[in-house]
N, C-alpha and C. Protein backbone atom coordinates (compact mmCIF):
# COMPACT_ATOMS: atom_id res chain seq x y z
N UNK A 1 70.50 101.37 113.85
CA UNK A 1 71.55 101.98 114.63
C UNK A 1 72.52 100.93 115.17
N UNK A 2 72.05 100.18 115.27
CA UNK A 2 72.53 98.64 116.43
C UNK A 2 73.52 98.06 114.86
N UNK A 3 72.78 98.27 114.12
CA UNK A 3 73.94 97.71 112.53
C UNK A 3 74.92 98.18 112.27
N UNK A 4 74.88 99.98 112.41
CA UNK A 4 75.75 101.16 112.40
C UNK A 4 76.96 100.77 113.12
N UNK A 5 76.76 100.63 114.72
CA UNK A 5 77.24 100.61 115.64
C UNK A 5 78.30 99.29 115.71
N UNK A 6 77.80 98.01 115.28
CA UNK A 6 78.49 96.66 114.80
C UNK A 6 79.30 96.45 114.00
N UNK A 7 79.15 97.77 112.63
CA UNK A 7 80.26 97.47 111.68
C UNK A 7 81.10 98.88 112.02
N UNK A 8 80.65 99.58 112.89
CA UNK A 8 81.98 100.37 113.39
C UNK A 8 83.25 99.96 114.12
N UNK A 9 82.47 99.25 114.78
CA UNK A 9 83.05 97.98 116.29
C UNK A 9 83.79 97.27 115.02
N UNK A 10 83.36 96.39 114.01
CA UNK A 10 84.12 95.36 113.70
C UNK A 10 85.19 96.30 112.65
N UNK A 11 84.96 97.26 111.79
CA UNK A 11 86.19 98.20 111.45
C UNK A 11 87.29 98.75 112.21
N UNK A 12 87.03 99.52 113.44
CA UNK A 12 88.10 99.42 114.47
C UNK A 12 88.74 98.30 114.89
N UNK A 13 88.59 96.73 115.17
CA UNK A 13 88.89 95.94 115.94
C UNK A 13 90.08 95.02 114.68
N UNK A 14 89.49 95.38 113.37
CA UNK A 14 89.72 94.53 112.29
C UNK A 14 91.16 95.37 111.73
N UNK A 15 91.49 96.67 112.16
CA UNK A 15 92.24 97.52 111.72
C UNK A 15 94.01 96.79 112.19
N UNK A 16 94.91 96.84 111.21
CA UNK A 16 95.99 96.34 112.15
C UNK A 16 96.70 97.29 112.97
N UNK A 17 97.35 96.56 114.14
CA UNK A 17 97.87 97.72 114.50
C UNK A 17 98.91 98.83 114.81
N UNK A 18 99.17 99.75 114.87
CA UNK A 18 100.24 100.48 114.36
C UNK A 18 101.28 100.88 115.45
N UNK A 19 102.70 100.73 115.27
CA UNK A 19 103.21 100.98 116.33
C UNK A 19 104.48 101.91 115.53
N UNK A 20 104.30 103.19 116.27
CA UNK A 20 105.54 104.12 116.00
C UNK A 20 106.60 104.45 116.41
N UNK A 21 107.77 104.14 115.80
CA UNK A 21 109.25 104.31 115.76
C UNK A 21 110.04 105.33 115.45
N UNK A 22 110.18 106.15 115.89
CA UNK A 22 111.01 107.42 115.44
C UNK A 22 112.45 107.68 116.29
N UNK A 23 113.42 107.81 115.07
CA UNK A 23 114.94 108.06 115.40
C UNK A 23 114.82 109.45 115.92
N UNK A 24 114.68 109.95 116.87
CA UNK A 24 115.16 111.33 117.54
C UNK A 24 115.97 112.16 117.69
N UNK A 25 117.13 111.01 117.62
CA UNK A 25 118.86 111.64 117.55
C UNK A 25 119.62 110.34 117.24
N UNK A 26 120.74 110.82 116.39
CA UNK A 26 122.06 109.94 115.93
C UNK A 26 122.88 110.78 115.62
N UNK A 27 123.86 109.70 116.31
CA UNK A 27 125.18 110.38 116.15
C UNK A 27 126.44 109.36 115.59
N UNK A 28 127.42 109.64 115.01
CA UNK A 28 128.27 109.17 114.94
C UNK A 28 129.73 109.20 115.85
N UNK A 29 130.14 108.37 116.50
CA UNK A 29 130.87 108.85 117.27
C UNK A 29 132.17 107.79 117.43
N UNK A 30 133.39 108.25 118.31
CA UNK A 30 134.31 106.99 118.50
C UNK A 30 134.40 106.40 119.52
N UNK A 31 133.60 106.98 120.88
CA UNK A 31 132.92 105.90 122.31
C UNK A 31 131.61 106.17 122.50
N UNK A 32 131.47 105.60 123.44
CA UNK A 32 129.94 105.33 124.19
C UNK A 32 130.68 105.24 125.33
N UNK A 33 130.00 106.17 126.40
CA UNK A 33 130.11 106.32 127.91
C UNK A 33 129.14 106.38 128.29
N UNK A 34 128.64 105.64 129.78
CA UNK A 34 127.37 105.85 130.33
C UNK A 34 126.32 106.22 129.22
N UNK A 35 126.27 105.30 128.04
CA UNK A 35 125.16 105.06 127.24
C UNK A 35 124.79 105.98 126.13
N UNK A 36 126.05 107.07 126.47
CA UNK A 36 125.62 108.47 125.61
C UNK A 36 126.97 108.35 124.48
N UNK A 37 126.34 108.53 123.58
CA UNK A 37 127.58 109.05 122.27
C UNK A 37 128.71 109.96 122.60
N UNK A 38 130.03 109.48 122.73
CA UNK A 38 131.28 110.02 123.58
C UNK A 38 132.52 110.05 122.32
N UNK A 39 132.87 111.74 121.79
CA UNK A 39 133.80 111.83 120.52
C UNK A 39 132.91 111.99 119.24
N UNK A 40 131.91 112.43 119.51
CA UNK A 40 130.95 112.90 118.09
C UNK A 40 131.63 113.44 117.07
N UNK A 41 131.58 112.13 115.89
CA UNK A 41 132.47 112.63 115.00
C UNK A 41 131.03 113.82 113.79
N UNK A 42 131.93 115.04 114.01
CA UNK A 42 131.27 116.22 113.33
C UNK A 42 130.53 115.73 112.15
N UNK A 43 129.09 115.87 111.84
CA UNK A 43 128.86 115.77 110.44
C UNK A 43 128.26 114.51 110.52
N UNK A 44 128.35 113.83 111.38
CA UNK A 44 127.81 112.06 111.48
C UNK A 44 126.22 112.29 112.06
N UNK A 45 125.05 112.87 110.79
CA UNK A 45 123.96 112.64 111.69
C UNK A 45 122.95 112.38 110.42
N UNK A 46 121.87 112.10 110.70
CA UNK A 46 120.73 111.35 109.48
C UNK A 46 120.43 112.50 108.76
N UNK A 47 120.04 112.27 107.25
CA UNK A 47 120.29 112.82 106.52
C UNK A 47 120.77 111.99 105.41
N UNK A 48 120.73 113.14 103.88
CA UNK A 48 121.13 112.97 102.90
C UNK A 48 122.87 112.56 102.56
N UNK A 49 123.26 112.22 101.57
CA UNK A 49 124.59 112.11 101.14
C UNK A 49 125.40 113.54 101.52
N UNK A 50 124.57 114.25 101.01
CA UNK A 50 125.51 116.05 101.56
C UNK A 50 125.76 116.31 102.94
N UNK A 51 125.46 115.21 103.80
CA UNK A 51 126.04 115.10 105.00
C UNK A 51 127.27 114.46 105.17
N UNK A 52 127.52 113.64 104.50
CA UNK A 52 128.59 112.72 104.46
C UNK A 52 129.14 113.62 105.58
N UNK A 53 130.23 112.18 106.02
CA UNK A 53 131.44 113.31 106.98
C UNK A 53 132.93 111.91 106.64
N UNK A 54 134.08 112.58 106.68
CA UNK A 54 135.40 111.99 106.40
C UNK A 54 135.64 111.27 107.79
N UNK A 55 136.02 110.22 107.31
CA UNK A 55 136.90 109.45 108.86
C UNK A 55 138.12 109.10 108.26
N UNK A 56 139.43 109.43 108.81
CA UNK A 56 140.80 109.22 108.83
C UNK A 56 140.80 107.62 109.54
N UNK A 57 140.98 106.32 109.17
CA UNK A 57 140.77 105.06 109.61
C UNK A 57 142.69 105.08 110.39
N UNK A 58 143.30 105.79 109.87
CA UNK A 58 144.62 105.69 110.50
C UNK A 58 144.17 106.04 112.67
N UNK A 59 143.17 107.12 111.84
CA UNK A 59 143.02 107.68 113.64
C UNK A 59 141.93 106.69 114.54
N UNK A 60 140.92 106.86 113.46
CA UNK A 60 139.98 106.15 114.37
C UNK A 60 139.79 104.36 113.45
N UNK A 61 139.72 103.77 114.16
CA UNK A 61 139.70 101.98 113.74
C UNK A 61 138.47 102.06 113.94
N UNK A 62 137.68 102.41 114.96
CA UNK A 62 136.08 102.26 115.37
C UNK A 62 135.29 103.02 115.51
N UNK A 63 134.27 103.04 114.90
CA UNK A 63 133.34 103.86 114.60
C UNK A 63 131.79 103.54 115.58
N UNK A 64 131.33 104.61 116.34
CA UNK A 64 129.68 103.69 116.45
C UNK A 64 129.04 104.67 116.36
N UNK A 65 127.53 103.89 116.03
CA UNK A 65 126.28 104.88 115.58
C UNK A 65 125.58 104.39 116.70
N UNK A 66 124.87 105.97 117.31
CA UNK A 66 124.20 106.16 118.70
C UNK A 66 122.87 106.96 118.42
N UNK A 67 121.92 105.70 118.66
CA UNK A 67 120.57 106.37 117.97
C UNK A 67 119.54 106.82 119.92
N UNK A 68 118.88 107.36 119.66
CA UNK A 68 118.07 107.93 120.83
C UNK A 68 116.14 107.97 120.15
N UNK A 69 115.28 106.59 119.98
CA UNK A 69 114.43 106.30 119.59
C UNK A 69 113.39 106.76 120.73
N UNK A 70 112.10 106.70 120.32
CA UNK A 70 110.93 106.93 120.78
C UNK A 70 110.28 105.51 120.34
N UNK A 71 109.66 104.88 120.91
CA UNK A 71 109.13 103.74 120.54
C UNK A 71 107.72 103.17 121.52
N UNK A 72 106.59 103.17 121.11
CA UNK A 72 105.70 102.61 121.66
C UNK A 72 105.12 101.40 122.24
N UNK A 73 106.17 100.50 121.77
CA UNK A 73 106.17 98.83 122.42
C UNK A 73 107.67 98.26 122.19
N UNK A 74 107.65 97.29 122.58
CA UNK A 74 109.04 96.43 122.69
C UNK A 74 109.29 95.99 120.93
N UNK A 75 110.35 96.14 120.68
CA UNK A 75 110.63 95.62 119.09
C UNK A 75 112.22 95.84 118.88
N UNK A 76 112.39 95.70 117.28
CA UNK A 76 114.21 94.95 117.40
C UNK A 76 114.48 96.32 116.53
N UNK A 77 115.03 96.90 116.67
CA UNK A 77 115.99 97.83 115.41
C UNK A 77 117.25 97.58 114.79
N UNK A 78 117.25 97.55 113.32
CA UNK A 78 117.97 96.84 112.44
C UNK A 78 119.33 98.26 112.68
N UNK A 79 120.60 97.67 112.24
CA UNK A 79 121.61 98.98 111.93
C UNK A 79 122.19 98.00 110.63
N UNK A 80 122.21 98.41 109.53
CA UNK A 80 122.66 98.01 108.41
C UNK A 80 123.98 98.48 108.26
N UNK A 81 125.29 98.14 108.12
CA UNK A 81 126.18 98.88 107.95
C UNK A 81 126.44 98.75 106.29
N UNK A 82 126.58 99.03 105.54
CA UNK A 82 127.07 99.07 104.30
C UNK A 82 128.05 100.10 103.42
N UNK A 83 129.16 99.55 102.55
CA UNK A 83 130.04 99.89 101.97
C UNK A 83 129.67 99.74 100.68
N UNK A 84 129.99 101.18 99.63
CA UNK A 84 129.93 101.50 97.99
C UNK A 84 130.94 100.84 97.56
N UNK A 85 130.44 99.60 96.73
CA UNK A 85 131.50 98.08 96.25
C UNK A 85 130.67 98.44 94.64
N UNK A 86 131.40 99.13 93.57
CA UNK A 86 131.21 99.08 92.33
C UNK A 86 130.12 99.81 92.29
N UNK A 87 129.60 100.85 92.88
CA UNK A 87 128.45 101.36 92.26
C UNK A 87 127.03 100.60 93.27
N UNK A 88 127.66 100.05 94.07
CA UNK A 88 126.34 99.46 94.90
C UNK A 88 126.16 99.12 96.29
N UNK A 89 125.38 99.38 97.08
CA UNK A 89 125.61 99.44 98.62
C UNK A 89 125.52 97.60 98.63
N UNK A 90 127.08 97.47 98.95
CA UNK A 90 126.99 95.93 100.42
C UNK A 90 126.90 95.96 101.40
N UNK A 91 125.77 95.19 101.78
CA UNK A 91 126.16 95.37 103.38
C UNK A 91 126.82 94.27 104.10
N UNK A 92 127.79 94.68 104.93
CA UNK A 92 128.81 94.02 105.44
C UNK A 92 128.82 93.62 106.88
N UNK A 93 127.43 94.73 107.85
CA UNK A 93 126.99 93.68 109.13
C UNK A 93 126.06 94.07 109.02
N UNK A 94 125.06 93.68 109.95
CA UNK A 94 123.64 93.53 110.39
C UNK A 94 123.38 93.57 111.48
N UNK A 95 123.30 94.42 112.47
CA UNK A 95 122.88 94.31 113.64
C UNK A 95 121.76 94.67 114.39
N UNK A 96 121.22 93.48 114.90
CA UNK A 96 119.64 93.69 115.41
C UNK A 96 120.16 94.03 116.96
N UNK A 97 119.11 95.14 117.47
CA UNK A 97 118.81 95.93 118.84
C UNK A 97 117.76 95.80 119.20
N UNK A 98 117.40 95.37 120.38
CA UNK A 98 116.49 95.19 121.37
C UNK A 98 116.23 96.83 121.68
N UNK A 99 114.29 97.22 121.55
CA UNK A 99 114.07 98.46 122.20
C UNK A 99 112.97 98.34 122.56
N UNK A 100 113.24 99.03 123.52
CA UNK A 100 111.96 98.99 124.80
C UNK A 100 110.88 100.02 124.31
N UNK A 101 109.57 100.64 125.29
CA UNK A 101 109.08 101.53 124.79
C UNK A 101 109.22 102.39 125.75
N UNK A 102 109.58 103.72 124.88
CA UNK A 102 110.29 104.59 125.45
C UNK A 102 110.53 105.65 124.93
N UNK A 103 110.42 106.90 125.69
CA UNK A 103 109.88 108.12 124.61
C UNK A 103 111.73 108.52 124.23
N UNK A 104 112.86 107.97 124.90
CA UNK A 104 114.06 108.13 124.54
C UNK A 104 115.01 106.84 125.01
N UNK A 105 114.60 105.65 124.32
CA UNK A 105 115.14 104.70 124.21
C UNK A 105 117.06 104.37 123.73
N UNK A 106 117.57 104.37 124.23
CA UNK A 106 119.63 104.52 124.15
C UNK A 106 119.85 103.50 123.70
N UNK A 107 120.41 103.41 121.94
CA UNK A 107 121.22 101.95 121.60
C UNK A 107 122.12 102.44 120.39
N UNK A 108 123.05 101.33 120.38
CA UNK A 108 124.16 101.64 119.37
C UNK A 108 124.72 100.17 118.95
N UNK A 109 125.02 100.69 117.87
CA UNK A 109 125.95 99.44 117.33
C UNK A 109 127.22 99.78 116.86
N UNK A 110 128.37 98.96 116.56
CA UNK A 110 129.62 99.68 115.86
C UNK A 110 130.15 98.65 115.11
N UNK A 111 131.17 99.60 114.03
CA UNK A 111 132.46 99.16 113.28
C UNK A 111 133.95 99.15 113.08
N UNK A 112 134.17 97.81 113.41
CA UNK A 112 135.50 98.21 113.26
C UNK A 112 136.03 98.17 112.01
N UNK A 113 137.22 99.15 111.88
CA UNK A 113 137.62 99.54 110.06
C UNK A 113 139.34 99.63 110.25
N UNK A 114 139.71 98.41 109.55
CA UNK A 114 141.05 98.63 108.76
C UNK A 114 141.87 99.45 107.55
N UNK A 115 142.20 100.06 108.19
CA UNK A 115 142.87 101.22 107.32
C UNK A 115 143.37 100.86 105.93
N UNK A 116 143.57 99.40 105.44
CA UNK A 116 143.90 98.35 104.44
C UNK A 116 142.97 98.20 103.64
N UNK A 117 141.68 97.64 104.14
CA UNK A 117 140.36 97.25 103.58
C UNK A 117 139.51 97.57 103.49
N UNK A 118 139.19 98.95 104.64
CA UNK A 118 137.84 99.45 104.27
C UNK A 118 137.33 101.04 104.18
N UNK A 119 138.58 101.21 103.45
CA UNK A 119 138.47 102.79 102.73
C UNK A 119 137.27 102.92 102.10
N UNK A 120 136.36 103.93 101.49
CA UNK A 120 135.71 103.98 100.49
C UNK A 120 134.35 105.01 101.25
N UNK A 121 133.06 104.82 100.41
CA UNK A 121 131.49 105.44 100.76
C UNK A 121 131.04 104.40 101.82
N UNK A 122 130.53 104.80 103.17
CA UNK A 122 129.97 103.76 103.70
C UNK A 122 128.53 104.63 104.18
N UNK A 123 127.55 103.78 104.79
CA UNK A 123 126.45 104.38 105.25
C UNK A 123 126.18 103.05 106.09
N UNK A 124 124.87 103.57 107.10
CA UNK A 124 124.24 102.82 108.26
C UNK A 124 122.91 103.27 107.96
N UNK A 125 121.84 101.91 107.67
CA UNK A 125 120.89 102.22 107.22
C UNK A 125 119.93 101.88 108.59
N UNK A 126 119.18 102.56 109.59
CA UNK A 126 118.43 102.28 110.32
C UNK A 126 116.71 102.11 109.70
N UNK A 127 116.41 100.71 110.51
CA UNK A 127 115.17 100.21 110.19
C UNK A 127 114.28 99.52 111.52
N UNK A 128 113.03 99.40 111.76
CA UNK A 128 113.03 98.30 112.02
C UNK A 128 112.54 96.96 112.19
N UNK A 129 112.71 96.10 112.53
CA UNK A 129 113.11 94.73 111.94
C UNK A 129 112.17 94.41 111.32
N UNK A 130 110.90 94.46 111.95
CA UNK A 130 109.65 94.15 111.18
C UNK A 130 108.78 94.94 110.21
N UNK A 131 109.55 95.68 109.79
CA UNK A 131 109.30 96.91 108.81
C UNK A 131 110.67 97.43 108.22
N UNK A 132 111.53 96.75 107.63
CA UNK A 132 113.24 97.46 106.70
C UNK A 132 112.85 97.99 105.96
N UNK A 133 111.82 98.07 105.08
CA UNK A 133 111.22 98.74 103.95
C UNK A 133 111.24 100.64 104.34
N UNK A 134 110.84 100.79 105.38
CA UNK A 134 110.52 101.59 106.12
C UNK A 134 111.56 102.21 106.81
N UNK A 135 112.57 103.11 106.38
CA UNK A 135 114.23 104.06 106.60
C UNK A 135 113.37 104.35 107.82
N UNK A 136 113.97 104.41 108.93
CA UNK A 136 113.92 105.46 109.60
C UNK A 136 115.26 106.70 109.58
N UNK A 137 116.21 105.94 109.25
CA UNK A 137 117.87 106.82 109.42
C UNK A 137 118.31 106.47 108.68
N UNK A 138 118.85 107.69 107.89
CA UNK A 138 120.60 106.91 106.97
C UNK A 138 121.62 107.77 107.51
N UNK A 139 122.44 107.40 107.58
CA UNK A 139 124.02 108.51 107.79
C UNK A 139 125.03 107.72 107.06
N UNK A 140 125.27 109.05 106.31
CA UNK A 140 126.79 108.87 105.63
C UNK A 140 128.02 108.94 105.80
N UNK A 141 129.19 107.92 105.65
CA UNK A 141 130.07 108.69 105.69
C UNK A 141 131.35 108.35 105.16
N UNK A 142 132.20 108.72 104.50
CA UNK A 142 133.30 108.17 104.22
C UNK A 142 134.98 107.54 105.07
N UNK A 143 135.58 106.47 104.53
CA UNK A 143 136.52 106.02 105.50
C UNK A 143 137.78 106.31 104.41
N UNK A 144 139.06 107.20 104.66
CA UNK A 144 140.48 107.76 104.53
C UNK A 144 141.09 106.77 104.69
């Protein structure tokens, strides 16, 4: 029993351990006020490509993505921004976020977009840091 009991102990202790991250809400939007997504641009939320949503870059220059996480310990969340360059996602920033643990943790990152240069398919790939393999969010959307 005492043997039973030892390699139960050393299977639990030996296990790595798991910490869960879940995107709750995102939005796409053109401010952040008091921490909350302010100008929700329609259509900007995780999901497939058939979400996509249009941005007119004449109107809006800046774009930010406003995620609302659940998180069980302190860790970094990736926001990938990337643009469809020939048939293939570039990504063009990288921004790491500090998140606390927190059953509705508030962070965002943004882009600014020239109406000249950065027309085209773009998406924001949420990850995080110590796990990118691992989507938590994509949102699509195109820039006019």
């Amino acid at each position: 029993m005492k043997k039973i009991i030892g390699i139960l102990l050393v299977s639990i202790f030996a296990m790595p351990a798991f910490s869960a991250t879940e995107v709750r809400d995102s939005v796409l939007s053109q401010d952040i006020v008091d921490r909350d997504a302010d100008g929700a641009i329609d259509g900007g939320v995780c999901g497939n490509e058939e979400n996509s949503v249009s941005i007119d870059s004449n109107e809006i220059q800046r774009v930010y993505l406003w995620n609302r996480v659940s998180n069980d310990e302190d860790r970094r969340l990736i926001h990938s921004w990337q643009q469809e360059v020939d048939g293939q996602w570039a990504e063009l920033a990288n921004v790491s976020l500090r998140i606390g643990a927190s059953s509705g943790w508030r962070t965002w990152s943004s882009k600014n977009f020239d109406p000249s240069f950065h027309k085209g398919d773009w998406r924001v790939v949420v990850s995080a840091e110590d796990a990118l393999e691992d989507v938590l969010c994509v949102v699509h959307f195109s820039v006019k």
